[in-house]
PDB file of N, CA and C in Angstrom:
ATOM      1  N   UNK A   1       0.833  -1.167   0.000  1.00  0.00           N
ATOM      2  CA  UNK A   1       0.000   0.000   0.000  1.00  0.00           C
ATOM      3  C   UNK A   1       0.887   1.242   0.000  1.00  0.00           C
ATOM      4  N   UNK A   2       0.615   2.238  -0.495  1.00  0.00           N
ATOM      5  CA  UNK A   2       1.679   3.501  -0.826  1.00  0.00           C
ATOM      6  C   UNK A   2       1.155   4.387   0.773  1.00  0.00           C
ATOM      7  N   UNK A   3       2.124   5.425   0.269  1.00  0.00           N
ATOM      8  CA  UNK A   3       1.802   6.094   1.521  1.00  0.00           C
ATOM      9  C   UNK A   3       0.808   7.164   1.739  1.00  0.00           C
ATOM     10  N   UNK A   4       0.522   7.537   0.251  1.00  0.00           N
ATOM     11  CA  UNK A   4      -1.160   7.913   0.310  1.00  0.00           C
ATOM     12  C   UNK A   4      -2.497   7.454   0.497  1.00  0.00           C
ATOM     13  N   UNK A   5      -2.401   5.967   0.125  1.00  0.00           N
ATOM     14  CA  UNK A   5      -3.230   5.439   0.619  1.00  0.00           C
ATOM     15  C   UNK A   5      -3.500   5.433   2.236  1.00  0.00           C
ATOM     16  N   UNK A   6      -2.448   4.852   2.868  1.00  0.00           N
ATOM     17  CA  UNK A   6      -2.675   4.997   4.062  1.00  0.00           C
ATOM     18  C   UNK A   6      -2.684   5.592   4.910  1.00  0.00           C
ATOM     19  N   UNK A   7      -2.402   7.241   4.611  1.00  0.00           N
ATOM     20  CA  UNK A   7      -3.034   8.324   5.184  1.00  0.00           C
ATOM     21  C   UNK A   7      -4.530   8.337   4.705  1.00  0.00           C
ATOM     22  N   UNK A   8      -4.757   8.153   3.808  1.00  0.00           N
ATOM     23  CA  UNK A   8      -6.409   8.519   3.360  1.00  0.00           C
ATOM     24  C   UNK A   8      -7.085   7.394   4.258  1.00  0.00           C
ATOM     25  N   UNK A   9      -6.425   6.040   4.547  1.00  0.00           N
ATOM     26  CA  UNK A   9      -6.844   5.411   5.512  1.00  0.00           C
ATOM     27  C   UNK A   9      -7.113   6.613   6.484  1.00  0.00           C
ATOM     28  N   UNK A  10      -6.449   6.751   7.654  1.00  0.00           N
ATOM     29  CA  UNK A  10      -6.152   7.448   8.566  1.00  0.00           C
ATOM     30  C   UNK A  10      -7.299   8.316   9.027  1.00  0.00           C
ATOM     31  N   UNK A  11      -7.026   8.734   7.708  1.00  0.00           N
ATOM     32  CA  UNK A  11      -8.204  10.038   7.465  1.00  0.00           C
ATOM     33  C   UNK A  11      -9.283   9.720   7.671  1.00  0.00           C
ATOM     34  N   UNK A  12      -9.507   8.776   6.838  1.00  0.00           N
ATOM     35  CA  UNK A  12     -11.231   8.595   6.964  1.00  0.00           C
ATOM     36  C   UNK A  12     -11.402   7.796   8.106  1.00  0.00           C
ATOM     37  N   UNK A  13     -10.777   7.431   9.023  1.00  0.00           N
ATOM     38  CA  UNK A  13     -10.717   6.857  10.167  1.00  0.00           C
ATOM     39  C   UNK A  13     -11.096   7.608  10.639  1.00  0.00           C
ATOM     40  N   UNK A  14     -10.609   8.657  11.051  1.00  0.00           N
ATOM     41  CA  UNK A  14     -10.576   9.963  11.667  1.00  0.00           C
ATOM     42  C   UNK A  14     -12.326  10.642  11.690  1.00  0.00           C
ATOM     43  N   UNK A  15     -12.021  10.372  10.098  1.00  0.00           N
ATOM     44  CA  UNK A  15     -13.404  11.688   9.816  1.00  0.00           C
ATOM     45  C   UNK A  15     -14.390  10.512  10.392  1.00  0.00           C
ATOM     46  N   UNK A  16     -14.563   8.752  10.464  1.00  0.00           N
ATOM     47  CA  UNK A  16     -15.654   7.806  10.861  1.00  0.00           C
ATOM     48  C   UNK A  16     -15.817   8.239  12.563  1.00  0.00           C
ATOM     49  N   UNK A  17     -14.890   8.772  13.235  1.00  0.00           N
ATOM     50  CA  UNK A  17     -14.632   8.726  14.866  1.00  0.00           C
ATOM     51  C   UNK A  17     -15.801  10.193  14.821  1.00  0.00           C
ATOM     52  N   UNK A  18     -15.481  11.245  13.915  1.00  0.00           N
ATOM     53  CA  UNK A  18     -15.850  12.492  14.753  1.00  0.00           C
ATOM     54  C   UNK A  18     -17.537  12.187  14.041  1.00  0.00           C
ATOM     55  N   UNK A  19     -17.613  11.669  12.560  1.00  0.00           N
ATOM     56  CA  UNK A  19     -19.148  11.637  12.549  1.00  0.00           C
ATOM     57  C   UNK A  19     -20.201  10.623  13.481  1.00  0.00           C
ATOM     58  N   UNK A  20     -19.662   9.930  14.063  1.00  0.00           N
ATOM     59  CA  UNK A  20     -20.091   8.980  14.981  1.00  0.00           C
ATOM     60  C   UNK A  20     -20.688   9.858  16.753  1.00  0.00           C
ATOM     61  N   UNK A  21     -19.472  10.897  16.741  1.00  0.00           N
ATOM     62  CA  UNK A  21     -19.150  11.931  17.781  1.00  0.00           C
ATOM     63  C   UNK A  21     -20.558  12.940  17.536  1.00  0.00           C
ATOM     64  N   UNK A  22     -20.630  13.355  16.155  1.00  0.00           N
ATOM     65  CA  UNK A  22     -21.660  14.603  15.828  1.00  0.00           C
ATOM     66  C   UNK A  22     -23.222  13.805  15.973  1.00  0.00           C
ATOM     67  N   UNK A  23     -23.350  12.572  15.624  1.00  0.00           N
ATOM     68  CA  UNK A  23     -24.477  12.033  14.892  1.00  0.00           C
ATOM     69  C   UNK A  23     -25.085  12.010  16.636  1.00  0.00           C
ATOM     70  N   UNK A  24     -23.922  11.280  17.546  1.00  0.00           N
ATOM     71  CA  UNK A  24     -24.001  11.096  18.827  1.00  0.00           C
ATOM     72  C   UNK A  24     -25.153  12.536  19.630  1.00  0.00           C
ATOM     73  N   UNK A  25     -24.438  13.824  18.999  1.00  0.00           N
ATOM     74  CA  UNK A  25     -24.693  14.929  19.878  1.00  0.00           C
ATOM     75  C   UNK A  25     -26.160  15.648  19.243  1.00  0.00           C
ATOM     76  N   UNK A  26     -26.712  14.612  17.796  1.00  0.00           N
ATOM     77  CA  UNK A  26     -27.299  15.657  16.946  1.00  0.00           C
ATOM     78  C   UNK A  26     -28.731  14.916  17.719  1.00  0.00           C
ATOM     79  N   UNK A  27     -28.808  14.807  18.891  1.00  0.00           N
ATOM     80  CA  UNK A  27     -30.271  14.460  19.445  1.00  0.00           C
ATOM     81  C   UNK A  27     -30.799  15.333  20.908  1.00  0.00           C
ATOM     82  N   UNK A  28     -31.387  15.795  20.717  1.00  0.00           N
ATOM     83  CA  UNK A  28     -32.285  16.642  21.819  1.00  0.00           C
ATOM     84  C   UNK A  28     -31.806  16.360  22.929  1.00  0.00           C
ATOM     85  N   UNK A  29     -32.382  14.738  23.113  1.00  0.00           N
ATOM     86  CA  UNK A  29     -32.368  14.223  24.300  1.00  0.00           C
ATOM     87  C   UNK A  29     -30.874  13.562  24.789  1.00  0.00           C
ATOM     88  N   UNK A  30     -29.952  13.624  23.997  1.00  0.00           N
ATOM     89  CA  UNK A  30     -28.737  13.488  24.767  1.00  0.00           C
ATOM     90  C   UNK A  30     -28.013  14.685  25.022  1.00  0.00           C
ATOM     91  N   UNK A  31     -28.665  15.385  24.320  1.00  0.00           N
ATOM     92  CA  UNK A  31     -27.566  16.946  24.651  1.00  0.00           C
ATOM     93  C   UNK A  31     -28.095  17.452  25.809  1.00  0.00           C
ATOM     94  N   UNK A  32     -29.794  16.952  26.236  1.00  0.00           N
ATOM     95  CA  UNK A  32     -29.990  17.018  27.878  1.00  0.00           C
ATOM     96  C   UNK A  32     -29.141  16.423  28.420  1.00  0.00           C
ATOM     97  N   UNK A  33     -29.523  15.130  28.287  1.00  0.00           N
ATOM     98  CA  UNK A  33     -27.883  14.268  29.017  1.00  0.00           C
ATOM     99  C   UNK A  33     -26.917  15.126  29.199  1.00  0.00           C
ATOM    100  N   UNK A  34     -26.503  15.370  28.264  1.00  0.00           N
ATOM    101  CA  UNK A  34     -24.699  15.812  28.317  1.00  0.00           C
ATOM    102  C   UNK A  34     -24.775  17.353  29.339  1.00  0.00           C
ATOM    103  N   UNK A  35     -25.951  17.909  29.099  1.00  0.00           N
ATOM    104  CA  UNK A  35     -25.875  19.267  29.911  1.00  0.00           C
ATOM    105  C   UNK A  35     -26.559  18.773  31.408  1.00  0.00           C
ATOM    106  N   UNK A  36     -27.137  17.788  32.023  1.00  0.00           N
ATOM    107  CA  UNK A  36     -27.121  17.140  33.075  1.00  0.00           C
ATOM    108  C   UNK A  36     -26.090  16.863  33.986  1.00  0.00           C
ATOM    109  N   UNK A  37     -25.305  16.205  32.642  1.00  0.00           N
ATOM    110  CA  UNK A  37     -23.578  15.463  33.636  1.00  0.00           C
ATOM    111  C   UNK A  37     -22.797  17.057  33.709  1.00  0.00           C
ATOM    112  N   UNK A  38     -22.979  17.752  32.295  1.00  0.00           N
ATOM    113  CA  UNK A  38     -21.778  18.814  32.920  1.00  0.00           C
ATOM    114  C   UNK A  38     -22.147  19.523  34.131  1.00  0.00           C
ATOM    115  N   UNK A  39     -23.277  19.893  34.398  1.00  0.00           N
ATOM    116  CA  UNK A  39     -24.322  20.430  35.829  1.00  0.00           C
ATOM    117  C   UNK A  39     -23.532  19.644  37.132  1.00  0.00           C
ATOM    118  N   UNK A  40     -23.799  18.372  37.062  1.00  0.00           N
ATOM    119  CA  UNK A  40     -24.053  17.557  38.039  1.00  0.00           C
ATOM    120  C   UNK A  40     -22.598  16.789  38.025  1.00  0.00           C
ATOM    121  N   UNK A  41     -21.803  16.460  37.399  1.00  0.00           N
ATOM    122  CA  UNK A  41     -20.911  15.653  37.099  1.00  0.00           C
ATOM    123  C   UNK A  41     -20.986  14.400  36.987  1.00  0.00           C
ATOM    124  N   UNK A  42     -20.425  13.623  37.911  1.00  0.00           N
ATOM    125  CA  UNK A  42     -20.773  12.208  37.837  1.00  0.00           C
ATOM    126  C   UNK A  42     -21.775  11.403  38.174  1.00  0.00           C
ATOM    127  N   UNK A  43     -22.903  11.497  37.690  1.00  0.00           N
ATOM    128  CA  UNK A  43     -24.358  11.084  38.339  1.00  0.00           C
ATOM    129  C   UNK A  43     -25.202   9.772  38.119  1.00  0.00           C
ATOM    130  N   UNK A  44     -25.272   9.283  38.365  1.00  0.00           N
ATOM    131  CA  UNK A  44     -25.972   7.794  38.903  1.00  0.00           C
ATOM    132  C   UNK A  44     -27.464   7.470  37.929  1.00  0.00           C
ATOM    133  N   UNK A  45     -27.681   6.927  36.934  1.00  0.00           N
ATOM    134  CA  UNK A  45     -28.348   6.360  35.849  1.00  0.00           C
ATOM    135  C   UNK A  45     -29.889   6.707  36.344  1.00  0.00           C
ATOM    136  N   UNK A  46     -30.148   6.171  38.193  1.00  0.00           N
ATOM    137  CA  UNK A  46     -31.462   6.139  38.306  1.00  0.00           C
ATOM    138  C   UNK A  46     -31.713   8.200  38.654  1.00  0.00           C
ATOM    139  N   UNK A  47     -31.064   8.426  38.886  1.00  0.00           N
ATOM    140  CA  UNK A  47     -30.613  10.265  38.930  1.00  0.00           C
ATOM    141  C   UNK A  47     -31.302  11.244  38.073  1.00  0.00           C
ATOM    142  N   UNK A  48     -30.350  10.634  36.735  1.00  0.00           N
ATOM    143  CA  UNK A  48     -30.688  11.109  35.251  1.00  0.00           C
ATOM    144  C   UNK A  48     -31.580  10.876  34.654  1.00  0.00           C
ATOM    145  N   UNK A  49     -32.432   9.430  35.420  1.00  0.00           N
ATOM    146  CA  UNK A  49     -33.760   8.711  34.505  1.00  0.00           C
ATOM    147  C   UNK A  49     -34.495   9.912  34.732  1.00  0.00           C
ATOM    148  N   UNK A  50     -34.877  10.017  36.771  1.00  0.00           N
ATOM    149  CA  UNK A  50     -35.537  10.831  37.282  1.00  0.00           C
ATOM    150  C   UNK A  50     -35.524  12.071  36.659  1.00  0.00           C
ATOM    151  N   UNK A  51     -34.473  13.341  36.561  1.00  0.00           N
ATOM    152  CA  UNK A  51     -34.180  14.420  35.685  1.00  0.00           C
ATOM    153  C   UNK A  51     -34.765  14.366  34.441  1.00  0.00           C
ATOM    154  N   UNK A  52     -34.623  13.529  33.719  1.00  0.00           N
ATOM    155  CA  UNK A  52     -35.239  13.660  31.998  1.00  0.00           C
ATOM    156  C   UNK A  52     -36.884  12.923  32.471  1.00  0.00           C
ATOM    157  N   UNK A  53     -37.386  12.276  33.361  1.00  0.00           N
ATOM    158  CA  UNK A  53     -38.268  11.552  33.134  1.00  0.00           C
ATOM    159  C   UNK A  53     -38.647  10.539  31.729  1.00  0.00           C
ATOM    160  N   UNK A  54     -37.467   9.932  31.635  1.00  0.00           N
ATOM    161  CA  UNK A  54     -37.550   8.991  30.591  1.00  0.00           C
ATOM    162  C   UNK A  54     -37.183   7.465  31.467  1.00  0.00           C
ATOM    163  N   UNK A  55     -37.651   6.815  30.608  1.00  0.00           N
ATOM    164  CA  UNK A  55     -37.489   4.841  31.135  1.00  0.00           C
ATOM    165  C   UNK A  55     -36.417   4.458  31.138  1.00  0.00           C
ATOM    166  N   UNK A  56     -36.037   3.708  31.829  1.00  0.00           N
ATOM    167  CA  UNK A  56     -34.435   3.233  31.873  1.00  0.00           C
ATOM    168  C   UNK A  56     -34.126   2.776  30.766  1.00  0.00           C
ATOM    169  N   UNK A  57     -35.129   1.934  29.769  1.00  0.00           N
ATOM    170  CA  UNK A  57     -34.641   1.121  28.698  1.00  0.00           C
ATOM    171  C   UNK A  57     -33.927   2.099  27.788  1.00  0.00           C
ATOM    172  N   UNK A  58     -35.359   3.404  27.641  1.00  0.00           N
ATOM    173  CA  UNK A  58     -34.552   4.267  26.561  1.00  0.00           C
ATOM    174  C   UNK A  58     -33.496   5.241  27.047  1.00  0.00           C
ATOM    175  N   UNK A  59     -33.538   5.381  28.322  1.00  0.00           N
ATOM    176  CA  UNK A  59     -32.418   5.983  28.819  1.00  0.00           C
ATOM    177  C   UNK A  59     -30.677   5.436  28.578  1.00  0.00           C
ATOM    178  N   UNK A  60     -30.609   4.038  29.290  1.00  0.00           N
ATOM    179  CA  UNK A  60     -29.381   3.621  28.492  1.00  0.00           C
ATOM    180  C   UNK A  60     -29.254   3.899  27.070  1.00  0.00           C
ATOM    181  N   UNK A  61     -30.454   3.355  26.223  1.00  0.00           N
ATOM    182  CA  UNK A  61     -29.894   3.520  24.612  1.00  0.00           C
ATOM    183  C   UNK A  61     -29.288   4.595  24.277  1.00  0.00           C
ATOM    184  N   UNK A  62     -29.508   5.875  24.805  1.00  0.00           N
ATOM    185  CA  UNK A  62     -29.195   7.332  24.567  1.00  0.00           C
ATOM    186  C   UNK A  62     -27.570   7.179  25.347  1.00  0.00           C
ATOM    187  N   UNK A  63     -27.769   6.698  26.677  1.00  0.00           N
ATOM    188  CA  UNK A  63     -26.201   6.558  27.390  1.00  0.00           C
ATOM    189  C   UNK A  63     -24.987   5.714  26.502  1.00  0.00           C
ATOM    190  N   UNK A  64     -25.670   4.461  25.934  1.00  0.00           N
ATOM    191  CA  UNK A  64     -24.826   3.833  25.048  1.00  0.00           C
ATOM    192  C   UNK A  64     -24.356   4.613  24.152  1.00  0.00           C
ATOM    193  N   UNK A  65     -25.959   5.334  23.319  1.00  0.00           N
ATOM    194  CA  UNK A  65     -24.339   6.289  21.988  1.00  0.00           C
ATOM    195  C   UNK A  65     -23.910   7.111  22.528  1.00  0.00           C
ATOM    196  N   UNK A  66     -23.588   7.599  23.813  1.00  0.00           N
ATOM    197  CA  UNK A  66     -23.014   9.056  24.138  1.00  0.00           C
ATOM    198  C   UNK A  66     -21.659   7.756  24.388  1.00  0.00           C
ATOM    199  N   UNK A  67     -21.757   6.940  24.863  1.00  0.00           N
ATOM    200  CA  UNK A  67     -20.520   6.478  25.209  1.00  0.00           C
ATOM    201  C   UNK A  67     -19.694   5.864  24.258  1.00  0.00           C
ATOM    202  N   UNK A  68     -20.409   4.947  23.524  1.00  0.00           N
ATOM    203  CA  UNK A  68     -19.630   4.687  21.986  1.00  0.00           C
ATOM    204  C   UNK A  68     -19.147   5.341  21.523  1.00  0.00           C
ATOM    205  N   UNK A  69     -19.695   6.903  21.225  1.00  0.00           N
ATOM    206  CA  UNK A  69     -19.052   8.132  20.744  1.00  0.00           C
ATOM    207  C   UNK A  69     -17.765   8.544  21.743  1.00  0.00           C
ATOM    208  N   UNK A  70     -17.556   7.818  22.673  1.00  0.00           N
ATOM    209  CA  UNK A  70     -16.581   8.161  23.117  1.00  0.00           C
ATOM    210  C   UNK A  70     -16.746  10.053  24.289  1.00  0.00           C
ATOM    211  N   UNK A  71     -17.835  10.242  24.316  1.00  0.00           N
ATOM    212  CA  UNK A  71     -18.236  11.444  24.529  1.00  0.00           C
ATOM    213  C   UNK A  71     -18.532  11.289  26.630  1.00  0.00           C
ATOM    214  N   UNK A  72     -19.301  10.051  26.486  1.00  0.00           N
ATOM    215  CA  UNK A  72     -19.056  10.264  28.472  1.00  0.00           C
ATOM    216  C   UNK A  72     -18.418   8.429  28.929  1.00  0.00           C
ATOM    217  N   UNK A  73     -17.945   8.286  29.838  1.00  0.00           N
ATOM    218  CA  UNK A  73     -17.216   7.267  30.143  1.00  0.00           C
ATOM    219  C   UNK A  73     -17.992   6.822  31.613  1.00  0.00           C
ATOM    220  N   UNK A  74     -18.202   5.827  31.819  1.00  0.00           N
ATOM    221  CA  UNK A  74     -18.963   4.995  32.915  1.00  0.00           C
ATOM    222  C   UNK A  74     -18.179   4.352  33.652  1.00  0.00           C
ATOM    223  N   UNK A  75     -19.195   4.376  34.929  1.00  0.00           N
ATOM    224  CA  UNK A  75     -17.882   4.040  36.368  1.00  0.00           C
ATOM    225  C   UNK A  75     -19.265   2.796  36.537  1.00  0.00           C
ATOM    226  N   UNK A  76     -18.649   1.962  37.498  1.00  0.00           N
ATOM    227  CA  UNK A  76     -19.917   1.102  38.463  1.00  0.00           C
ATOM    228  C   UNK A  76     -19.568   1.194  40.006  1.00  0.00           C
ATOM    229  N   UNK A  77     -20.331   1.542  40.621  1.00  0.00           N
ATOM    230  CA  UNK A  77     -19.881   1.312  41.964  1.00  0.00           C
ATOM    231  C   UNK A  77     -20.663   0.460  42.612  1.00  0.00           C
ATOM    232  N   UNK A  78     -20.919  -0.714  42.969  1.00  0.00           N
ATOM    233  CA  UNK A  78     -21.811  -1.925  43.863  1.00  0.00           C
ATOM    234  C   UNK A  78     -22.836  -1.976  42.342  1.00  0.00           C
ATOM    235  N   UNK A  79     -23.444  -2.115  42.646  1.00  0.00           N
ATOM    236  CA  UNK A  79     -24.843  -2.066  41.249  1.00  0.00           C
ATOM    237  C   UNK A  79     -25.610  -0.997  40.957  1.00  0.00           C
ATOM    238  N   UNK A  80     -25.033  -0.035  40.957  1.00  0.00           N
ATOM    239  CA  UNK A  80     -25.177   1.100  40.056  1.00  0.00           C
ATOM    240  C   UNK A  80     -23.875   1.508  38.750  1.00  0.00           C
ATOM    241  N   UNK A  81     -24.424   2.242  37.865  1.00  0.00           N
ATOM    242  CA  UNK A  81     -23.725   2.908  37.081  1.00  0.00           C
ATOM    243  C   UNK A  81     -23.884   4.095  37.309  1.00  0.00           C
ATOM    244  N   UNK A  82     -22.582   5.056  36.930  1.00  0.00           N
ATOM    245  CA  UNK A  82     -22.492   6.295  37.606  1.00  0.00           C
ATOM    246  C   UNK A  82     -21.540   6.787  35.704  1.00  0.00           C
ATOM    247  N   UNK A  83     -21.785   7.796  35.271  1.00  0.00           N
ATOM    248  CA  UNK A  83     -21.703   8.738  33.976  1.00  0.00           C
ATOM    249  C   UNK A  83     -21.167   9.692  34.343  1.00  0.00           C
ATOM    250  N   UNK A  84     -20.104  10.185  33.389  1.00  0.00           N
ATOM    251  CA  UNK A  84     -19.530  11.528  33.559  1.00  0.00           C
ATOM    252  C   UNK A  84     -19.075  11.852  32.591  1.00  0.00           C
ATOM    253  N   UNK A  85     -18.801  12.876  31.912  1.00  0.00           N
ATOM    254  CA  UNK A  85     -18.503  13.260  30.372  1.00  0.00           C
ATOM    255  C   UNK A  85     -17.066  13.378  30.349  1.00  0.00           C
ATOM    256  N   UNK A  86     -16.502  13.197  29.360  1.00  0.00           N
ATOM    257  CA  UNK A  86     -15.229  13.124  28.785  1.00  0.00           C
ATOM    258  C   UNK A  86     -14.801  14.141  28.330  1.00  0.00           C
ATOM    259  N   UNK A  87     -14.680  15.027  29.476  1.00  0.00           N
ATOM    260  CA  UNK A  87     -14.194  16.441  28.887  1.00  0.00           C
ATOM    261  C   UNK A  87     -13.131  16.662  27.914  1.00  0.00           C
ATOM    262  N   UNK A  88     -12.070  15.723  27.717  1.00  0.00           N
ATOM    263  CA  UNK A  88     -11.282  15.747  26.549  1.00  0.00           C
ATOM    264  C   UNK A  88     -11.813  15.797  25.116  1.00  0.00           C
ATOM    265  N   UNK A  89     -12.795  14.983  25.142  1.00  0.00           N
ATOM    266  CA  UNK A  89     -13.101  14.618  23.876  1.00  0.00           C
ATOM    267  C   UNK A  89     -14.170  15.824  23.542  1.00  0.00           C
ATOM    268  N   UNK A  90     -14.941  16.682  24.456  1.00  0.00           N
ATOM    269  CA  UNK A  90     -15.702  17.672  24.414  1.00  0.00           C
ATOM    270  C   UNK A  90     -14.907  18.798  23.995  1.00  0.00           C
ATOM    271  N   UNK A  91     -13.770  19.119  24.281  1.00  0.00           N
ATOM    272  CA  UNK A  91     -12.529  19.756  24.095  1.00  0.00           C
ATOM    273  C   UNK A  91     -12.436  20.163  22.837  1.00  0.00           C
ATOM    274  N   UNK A  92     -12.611  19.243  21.890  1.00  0.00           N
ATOM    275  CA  UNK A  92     -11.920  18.661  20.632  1.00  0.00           C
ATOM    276  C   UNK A  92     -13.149  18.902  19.763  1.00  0.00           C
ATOM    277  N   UNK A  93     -14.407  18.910  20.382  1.00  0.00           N
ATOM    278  CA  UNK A  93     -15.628  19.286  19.362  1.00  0.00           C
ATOM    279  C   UNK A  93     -15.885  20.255  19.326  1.00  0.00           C
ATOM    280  N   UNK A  94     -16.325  21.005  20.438  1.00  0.00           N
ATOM    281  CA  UNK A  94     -17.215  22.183  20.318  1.00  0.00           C
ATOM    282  C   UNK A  94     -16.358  23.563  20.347  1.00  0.00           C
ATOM    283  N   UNK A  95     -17.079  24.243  20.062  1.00  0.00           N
ATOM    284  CA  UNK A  95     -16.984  25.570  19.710  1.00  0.00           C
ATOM    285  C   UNK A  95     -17.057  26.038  21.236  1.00  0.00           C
ATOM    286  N   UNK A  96     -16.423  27.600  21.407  1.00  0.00           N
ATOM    287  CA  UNK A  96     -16.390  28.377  23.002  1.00  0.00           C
ATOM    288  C   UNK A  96     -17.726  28.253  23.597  1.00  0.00           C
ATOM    289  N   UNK A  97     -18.885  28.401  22.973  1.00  0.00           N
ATOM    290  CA  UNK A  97     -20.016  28.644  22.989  1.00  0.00           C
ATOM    291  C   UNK A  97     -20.447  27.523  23.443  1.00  0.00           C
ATOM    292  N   UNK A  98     -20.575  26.740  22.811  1.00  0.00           N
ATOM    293  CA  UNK A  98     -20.821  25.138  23.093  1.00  0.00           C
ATOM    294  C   UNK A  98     -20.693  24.453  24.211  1.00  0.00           C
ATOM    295  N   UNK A  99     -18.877  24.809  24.469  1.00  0.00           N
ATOM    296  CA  UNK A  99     -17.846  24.737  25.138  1.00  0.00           C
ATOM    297  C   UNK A  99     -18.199  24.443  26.737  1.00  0.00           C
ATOM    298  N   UNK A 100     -18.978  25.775  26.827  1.00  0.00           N
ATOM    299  CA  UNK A 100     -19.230  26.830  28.099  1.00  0.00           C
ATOM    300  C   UNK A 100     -20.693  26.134  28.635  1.00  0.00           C
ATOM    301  N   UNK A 101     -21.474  25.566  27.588  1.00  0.00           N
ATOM    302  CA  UNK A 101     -22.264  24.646  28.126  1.00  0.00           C
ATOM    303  C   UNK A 101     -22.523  23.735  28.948  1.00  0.00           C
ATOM    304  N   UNK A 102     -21.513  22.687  28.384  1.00  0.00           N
ATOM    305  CA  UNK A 102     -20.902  20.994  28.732  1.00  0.00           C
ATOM    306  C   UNK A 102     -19.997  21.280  29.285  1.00  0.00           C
ATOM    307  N   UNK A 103     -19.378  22.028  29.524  1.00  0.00           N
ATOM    308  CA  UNK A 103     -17.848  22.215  30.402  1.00  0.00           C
ATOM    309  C   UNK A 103     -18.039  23.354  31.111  1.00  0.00           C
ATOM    310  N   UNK A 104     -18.827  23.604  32.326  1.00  0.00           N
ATOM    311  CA  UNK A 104     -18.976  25.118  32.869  1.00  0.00           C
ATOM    312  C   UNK A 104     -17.729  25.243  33.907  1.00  0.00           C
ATOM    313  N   UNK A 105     -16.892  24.432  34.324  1.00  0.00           N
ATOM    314  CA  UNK A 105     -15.850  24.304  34.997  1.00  0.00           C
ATOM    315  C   UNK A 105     -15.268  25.116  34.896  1.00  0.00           C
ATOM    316  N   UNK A 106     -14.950  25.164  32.987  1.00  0.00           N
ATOM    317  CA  UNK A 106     -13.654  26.078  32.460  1.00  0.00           C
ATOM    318  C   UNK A 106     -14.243  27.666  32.985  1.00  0.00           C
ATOM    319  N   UNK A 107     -15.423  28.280  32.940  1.00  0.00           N
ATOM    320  CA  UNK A 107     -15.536  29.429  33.103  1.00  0.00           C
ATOM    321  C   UNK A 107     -15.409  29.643  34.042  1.00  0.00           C
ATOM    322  N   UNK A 108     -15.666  29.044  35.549  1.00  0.00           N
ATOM    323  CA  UNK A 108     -15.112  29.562  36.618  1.00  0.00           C
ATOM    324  C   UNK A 108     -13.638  29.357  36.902  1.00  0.00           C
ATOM    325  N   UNK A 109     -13.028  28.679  36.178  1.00  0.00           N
ATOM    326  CA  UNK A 109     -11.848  28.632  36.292  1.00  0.00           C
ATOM    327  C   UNK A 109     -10.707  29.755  35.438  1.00  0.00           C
ATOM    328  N   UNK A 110     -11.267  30.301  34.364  1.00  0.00           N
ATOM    329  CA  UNK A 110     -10.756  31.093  33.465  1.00  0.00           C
ATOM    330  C   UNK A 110      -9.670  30.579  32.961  1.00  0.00           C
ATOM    331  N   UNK A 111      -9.730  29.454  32.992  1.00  0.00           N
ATOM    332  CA  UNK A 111      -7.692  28.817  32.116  1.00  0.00           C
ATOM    333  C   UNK A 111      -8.074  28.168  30.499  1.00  0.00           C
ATOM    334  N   UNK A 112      -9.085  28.140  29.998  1.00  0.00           N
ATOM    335  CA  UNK A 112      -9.012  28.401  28.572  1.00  0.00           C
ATOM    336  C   UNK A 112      -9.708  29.476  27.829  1.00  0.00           C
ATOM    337  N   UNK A 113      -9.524  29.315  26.555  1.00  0.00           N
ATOM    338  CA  UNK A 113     -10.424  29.795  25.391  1.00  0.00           C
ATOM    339  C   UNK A 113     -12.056  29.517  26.076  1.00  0.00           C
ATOM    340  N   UNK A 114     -12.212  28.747  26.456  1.00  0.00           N
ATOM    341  CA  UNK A 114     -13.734  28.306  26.763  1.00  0.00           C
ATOM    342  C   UNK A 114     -14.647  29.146  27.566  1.00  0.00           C
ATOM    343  N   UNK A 115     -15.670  29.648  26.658  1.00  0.00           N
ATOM    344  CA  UNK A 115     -17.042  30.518  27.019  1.00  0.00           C
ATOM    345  C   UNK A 115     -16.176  31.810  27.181  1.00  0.00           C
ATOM    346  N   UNK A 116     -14.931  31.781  26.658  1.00  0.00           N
ATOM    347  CA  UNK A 116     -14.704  33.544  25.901  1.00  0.00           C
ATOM    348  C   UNK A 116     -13.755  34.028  26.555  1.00  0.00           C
ATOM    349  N   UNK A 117     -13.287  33.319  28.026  1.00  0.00           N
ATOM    350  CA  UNK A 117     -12.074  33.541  28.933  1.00  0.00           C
ATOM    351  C   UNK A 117     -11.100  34.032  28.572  1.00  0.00           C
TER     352      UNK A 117
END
């Protein structure tokens, strides 16, 4: 394989990770999610059901693509699951604006670009 090819590999590797990432964020009801955990941080499944008033069944499905996307990462502690967003990878998507949403940390902290700092 030459070495263009396998950057264009790369690439479209790349570009499969972040549309997986967007498709993840392009739903109502997980971008509640995601503005839940940045609120709350690491919060407990039966927590978040309560907050959105949605069913556990469809609640995981929404938790699964946020996490496939690589977007929040899951803890267990005894028999619960406990969610918290992956501020790195939030980092890497959004815009200041966005940013300042899902990550309100950074604004009281003033140490990035984020929400205009």
């Amino acid at each position: 394989m030459s070495k263009n090819a396998l950057m264009d590999q790369a690439l479209q590797a790349t570009f499969e990770q972040y549309k997986q990432k967007f498709k993840a964020l392009a739903d109502e009801k997980r971008l509640q999610i995601m503005n839940i955990l940045a609120n709350k941080g690491s919060s407990c499944v039966c927590d978040i059901q309560e907050e959105m008033g949605m069913s556990q069944s469809k609640l995981s499905y929404h938790l699964k693509i946020l996490k496939d996307a690589d977007l929040v990462e899951m803890s267990t502690k005894g028999t619960w699951s406990y969610y918290t967003i992956k501020e790195t990878t939030v980092y890497h998507l959004l815009s200041d604006e966005l940013c300042c949403l899902f990550i309100p940390s950074q604004k009281a902290k003033n140490t990035s670009s984020c929400c205009g700092s």
